[in-house]
C-alpha atoms as a PDB file:
ATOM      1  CA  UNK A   1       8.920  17.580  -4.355  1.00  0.00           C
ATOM      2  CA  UNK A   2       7.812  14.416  -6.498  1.00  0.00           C
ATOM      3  CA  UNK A   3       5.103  12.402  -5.231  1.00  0.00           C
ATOM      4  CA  UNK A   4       5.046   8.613  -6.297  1.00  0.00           C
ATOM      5  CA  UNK A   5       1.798   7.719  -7.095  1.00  0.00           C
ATOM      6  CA  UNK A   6       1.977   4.375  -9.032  1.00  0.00           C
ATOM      7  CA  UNK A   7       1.741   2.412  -5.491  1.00  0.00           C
ATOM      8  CA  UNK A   8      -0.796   4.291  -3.752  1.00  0.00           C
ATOM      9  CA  UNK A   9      -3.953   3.100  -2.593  1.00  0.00           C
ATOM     10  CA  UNK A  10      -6.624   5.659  -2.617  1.00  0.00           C
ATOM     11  CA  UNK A  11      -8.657   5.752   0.465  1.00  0.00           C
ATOM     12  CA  UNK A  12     -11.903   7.428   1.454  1.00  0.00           C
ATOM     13  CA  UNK A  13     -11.033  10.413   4.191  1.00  0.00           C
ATOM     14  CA  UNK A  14     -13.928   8.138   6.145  1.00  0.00           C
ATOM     15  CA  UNK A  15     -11.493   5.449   6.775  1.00  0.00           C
ATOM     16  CA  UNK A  16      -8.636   8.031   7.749  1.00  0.00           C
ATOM     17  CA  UNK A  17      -9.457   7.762  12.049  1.00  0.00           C
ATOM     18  CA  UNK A  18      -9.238   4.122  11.499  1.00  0.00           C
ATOM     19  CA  UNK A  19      -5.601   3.938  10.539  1.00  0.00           C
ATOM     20  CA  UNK A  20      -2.293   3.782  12.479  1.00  0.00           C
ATOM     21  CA  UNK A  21       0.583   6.276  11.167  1.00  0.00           C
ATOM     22  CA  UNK A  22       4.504   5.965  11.934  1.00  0.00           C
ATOM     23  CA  UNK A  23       6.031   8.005  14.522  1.00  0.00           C
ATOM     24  CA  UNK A  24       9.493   9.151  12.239  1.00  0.00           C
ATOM     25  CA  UNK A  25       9.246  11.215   9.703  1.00  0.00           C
ATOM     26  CA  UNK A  26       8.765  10.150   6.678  1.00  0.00           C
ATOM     27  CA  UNK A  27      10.600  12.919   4.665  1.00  0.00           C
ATOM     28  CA  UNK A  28      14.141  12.501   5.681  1.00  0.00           C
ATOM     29  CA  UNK A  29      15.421  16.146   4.764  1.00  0.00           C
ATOM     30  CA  UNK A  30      14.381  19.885   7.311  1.00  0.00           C
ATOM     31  CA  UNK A  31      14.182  21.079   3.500  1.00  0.00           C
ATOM     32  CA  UNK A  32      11.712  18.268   2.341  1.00  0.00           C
ATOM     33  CA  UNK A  33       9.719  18.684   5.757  1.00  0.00           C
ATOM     34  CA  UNK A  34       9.759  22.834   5.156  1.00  0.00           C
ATOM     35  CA  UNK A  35       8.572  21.868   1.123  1.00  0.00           C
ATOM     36  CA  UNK A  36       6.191  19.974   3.026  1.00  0.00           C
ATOM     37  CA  UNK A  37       4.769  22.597   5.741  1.00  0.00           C
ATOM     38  CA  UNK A  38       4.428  25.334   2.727  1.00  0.00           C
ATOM     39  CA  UNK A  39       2.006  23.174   0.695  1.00  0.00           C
ATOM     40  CA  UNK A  40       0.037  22.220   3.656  1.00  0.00           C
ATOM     41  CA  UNK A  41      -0.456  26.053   3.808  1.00  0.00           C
ATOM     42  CA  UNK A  42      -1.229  26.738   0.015  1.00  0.00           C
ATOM     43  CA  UNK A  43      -3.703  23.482   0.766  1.00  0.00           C
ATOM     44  CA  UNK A  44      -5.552  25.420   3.197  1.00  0.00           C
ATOM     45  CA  UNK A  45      -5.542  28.480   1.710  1.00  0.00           C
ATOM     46  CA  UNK A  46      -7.201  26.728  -1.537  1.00  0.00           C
ATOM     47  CA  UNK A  47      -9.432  24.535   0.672  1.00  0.00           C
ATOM     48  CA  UNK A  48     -10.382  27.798   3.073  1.00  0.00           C
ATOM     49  CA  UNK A  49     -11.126  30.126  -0.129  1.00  0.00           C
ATOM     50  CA  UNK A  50     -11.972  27.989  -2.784  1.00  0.00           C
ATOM     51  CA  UNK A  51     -13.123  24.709  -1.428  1.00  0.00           C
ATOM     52  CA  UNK A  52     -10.592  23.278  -3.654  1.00  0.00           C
ATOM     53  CA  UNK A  53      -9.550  19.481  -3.478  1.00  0.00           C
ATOM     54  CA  UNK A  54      -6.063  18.030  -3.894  1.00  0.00           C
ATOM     55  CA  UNK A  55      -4.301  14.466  -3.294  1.00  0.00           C
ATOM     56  CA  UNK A  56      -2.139  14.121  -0.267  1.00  0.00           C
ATOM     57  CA  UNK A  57       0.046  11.034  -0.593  1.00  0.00           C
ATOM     58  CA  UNK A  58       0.542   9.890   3.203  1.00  0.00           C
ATOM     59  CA  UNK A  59       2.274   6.811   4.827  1.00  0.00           C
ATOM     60  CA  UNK A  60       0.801   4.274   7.513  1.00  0.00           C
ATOM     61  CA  UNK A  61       2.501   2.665   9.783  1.00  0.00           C
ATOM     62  CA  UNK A  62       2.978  -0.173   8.181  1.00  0.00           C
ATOM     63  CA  UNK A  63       4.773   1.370   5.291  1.00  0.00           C
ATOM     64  CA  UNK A  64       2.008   1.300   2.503  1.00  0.00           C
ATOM     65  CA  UNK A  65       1.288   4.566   0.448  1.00  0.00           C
ATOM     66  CA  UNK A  66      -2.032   5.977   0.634  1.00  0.00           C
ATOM     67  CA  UNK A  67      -3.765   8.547  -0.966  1.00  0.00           C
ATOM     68  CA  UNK A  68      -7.246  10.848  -0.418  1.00  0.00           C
ATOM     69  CA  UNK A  69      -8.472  13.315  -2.147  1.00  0.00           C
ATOM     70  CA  UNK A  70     -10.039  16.125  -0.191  1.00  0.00           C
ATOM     71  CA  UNK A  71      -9.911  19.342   1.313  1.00  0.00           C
ATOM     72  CA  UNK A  72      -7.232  20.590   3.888  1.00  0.00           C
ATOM     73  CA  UNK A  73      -9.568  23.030   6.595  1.00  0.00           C
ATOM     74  CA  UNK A  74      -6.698  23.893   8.969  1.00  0.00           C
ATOM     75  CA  UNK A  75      -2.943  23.666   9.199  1.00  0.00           C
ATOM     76  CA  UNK A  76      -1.621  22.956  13.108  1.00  0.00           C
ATOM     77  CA  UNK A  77       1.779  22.369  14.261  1.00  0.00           C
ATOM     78  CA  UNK A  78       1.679  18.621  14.026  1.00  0.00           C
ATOM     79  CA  UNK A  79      -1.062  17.629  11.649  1.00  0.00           C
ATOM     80  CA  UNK A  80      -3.757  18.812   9.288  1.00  0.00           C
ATOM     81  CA  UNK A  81      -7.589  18.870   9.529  1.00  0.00           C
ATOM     82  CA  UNK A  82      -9.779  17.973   6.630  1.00  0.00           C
ATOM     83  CA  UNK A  83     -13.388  18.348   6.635  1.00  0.00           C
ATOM     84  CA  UNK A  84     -15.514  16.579   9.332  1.00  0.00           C
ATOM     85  CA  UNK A  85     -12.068  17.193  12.006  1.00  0.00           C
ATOM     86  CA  UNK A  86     -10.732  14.004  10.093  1.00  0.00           C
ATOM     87  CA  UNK A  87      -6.915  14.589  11.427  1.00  0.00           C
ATOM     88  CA  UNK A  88      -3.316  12.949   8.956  1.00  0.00           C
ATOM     89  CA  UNK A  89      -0.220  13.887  11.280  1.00  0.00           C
ATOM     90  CA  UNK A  90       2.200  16.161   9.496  1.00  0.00           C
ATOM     91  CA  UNK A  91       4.669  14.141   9.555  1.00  0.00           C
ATOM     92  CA  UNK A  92       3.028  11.095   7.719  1.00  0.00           C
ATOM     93  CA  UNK A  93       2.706  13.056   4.578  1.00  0.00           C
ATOM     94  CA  UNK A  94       4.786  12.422   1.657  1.00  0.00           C
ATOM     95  CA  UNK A  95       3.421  15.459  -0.249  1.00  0.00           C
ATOM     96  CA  UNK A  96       0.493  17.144  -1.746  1.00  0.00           C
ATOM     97  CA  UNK A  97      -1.024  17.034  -5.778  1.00  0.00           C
ATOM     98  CA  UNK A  98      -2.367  20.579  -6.689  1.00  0.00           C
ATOM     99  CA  UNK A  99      -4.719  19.688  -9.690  1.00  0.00           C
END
């Protein structure tokens, strides 16, 4: 999956609980959304073992691209968890940046 970066405004994970997400998703594809669900897992898996950070590009409500480095600390159904039980719905995420 190819993340667009050029129009993304990087955020601290801080200002995360303070921000309103749409309620579609934004991926329009099951096949994007399944892309989507497997990196959140690998994103865990390096944030659980490794304490690795990435870049998840996500979209607010309002349509802007953001983006926040950090580390993914649990995978639910509906959204992920980053460190301090800051919360991004699932389906706001346009994809993740291994580095």
């Amino acid at each position: 999956m190819q993340v667009v970066t050029q129009s993304a405004e990087t955020v601290a994970k801080e200002t995360i609980p303070t921000l309103r997400f749409p309620h579609e998703d934004v991926l329009p594809t099951a096949a994007e959304q399944k892309v989507r669900r497997f990196d959140a897992e690998r994103a865990c898996a390096l944030g659980n073992n490794y304490h690795g950070k990435l870049d998840i590009y996500f979209q607010t409500d309002d349509g802007n691209v953001k983006r926040v480095q950090t580390t993914v600390w649990a995978v639910h159904e509906s959204y992920i968890t980053l460190k301090a039980g800051i919360t991004i719905p699932l389906n706001a995420i346009i994809g993740f940046d291994f580095y």
